[in-house]
Structures are given as structure tokens and as C-alpha cells.
Protein backbone atom coordinates (compact mmCIF):
# COMPACT_ATOMS: atom_id res chain seq x y z
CA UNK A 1 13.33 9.77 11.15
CA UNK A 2 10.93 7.05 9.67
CA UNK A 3 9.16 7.13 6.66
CA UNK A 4 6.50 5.04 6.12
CA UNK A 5 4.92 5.10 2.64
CA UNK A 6 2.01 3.25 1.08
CA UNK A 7 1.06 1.10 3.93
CA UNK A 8 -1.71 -0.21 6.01
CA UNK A 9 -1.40 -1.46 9.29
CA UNK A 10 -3.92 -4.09 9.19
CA UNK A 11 -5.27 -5.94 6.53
CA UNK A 12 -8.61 -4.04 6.35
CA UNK A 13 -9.92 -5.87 3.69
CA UNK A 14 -12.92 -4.13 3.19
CA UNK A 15 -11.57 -0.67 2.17
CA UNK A 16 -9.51 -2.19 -0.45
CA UNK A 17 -12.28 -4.23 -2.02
CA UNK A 18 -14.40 -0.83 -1.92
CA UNK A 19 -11.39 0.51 -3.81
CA UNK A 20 -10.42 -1.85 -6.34
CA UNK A 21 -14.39 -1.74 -7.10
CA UNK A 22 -14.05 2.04 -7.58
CA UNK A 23 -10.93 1.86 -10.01
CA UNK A 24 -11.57 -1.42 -11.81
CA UNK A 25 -15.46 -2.37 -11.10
CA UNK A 26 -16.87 -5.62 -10.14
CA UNK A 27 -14.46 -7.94 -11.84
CA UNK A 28 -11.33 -6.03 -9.97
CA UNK A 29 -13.17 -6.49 -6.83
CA UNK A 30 -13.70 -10.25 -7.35
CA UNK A 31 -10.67 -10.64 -8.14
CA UNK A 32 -9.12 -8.73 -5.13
CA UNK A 33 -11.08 -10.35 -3.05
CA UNK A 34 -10.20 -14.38 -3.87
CA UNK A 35 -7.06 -12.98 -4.22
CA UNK A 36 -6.38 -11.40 -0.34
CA UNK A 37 -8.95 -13.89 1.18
CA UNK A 38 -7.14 -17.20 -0.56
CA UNK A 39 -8.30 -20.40 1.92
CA UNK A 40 -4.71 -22.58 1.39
CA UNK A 41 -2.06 -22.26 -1.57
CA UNK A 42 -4.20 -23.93 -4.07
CA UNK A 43 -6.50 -21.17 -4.26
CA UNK A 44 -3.88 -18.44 -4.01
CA UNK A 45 -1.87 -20.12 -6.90
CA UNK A 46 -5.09 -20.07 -8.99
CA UNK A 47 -5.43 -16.56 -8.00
CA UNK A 48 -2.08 -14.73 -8.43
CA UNK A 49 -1.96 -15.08 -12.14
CA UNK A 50 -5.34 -12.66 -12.71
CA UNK A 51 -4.52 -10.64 -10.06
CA UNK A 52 -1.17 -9.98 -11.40
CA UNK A 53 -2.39 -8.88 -15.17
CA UNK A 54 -5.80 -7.24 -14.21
CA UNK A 55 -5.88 -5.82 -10.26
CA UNK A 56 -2.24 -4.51 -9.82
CA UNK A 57 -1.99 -2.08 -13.03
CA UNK A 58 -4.89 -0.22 -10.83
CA UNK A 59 -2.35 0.41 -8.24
CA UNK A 60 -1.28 3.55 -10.03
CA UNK A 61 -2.99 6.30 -11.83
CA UNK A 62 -0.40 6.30 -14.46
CA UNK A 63 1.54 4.03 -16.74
CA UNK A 64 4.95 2.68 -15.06
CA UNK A 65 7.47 5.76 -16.42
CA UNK A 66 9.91 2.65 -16.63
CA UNK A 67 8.09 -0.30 -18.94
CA UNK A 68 10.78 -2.69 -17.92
CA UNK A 69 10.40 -1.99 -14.07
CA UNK A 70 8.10 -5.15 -13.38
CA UNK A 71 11.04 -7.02 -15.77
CA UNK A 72 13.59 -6.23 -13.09
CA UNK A 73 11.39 -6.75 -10.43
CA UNK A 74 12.25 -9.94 -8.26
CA UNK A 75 9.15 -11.85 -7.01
CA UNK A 76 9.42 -14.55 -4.45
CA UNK A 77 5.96 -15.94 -4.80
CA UNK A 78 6.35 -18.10 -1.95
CA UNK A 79 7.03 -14.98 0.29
CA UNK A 80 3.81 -13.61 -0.99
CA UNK A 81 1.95 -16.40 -0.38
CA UNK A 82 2.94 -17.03 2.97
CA UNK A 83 2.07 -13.54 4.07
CA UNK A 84 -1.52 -14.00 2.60
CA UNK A 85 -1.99 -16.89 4.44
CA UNK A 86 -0.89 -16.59 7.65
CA UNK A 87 0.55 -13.61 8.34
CA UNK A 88 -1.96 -10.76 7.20
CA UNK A 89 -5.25 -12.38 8.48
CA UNK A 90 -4.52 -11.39 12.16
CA UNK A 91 -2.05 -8.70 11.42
CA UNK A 92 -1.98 -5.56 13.50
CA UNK A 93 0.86 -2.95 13.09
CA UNK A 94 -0.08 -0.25 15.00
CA UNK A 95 0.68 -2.12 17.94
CA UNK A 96 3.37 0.29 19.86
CA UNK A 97 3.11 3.16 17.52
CA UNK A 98 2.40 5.34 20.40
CA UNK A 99 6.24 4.70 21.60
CA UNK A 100 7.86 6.13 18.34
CA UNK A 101 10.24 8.30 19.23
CA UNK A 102 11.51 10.02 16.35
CA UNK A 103 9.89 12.01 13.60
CA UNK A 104 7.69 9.57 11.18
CA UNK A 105 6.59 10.52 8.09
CA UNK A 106 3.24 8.80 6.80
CA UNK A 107 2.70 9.02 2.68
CA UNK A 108 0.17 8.38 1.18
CA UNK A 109 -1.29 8.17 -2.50
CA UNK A 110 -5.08 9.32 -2.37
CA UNK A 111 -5.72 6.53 -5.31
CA UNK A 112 -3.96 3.52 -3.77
CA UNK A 113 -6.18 0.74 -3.83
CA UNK A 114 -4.30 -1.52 -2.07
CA UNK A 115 -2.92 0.46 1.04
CA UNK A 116 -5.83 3.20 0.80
CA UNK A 117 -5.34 6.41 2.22
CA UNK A 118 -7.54 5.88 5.71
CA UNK A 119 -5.18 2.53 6.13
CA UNK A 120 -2.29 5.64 6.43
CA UNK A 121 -4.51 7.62 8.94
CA UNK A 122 -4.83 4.84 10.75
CA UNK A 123 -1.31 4.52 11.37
CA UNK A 124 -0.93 8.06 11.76
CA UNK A 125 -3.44 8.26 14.61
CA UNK A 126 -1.44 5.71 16.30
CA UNK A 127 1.65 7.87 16.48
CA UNK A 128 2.52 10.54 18.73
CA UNK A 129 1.11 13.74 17.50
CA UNK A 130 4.16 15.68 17.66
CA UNK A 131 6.40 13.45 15.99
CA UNK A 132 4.04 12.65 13.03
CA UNK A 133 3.65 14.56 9.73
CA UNK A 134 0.90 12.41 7.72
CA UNK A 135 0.48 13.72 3.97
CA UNK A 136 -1.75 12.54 1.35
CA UNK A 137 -0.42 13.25 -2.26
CA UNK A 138 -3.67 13.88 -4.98
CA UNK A 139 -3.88 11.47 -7.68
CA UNK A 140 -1.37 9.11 -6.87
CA UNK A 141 -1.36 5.20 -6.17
CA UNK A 142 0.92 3.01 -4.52
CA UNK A 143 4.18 4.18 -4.52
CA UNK A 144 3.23 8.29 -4.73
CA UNK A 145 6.54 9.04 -6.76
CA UNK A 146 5.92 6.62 -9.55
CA UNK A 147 2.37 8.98 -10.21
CA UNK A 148 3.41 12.27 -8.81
CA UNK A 149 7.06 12.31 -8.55
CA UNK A 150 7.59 15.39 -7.95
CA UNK A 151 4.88 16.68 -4.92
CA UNK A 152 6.16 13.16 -3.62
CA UNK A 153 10.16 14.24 -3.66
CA UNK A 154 9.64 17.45 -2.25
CA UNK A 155 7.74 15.81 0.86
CA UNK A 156 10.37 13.26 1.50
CA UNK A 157 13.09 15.82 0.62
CA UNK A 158 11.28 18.70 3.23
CA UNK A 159 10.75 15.74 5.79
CA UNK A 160 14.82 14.85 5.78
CA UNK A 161 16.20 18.67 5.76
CA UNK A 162 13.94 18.71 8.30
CA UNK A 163 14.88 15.53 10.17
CA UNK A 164 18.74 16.19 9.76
């Protein structure tokens, strides 16, 4: 089986800006939005650094249970900022979806601003029916298990006794 958990298939721009405006008001949105529509590096360098301290703690509906998580996280900025620029513009993952041939999980946080949920239906319209179990977890953000741990375990945990 697959699992495929706080995602979006395409860039879909809009929906996050309509999110990020929702969690964090105008100023989040702005910010999103120079952010994910950065021109060249210059303006994605400029960007990153606001983005970073005021758009991404509205990822989650809850403090990180971990306060040194983002210490240990690695960042490869120039991995990031490649993707922005040329990779997620014309990006379109649902491309073959139809051809999965195993059971796929699709997870979703209902409060994710940057993969929202309808990015997840999305994908899971694009999968075959009968191999797709597409679940939205209440009041979580990206990453369901870091805000609702344990609704988000017992999915992936029912979804591989189930696969297995």
C-alpha cells in the first residue's frame, strides 16, 4: 500500500492563499503569496525569511509537541527554491493515478493551509475507487499526527493491518 499524506497534486495556488487568509489574515496571505509565486531567486530569498517565522507556524493547529523539532530539522534551501521556481508552476501529479494498483491511503488535515484538504480530494478522485480510502482528520494541519496524533495513528495503523 501507499500512503499519501498532506499533499496536493498541483500547485493550486489559489486555495492556499484562501487558506492562509483564513488562519493568519491578510498579512499571511501576502506573504504566502510572494512567497509561492517568487519571479527568480532574488525574490524568493527576500521571501523565505517571513515566510518561515510568520506563514508556516499556521501549518498546524497546535504548538510543535517537540520545541526542538524545527532545530533538528535539515533545510536545503536551494532544494526549496528550485522547486518554487521551476518545478511547481506547471506541476501536475495526478497524472497516472488512475493506474495505481495497490491500496492508497489519502490523509488529510482539515486545517492544512498549505496542502488543503480539496488538494487531497483531488488526488483521491484520480485514483481507482476501489483501491482508495481518502480520510480527512478534524482540526489538524500539515502533518495530521503532529495535531491529532492519535485519530491520525489509528488511520495509518487500520490502513496497514488492513494492507498486510
Amino acid at each position: 500500500g501507499v500512503v499519501l499524506s498532506s499533499t496536493s497534486p498541483t500547485m493550486a495556488l489559489p486555495r492556499k492563499l484562501a487558506m492562509f487568509e483564513r488562519l493568519g489574515g491578510e498579512r499571511a496571505r501576502a506573504l504566502a503569496q510572494a512567497f509561492w509565486s517568487a519571479p527568480d531567486a532574488a525574490s524568493f530569498d527576500a521571501a523565505w525569511p517571513p515566510y518561515l517565522a510568520e506563514v508556516m507556524p499556521l501549518y498546524n493547529t497546535r504548538p510543535a509537541a517537540d520545541p526542538q523539532a524545527r532545530a533538528r530539522q535539515i533545510t536545503r534551501l536551494e532544494i526549496l527554491r528550485h522547486f518554487v521556481l521551476h518545478e511547481q508552476p506547471a506541476m501536475d501529479l495526478r497524472v497516472g493515478l488512475d493506474r495505481a494498483a495497490c491500496p492508497v491511503l489519502v490523509l488529510a488535515g482539515d486545517e492544512d493551509p498549505v496542502c488543503p484538504v480539496e488538494d487531497a480530494a483531488d488526488i483521491a478522485a484520480a485514483l481507482p475507487p476501489a483501491l482508495t480510502r481518502f480520510v480527512r482528520i478534524p482540526d489538524a494541519g500539515h502533518g495530521t499526527w503532529r495535531d491529532q496524533p492519535e485519530a491520525a495513528f489509528r488511520v495509518l495503523e487500520d490502513f496497514v493491518d488492513a494492507v498486510v
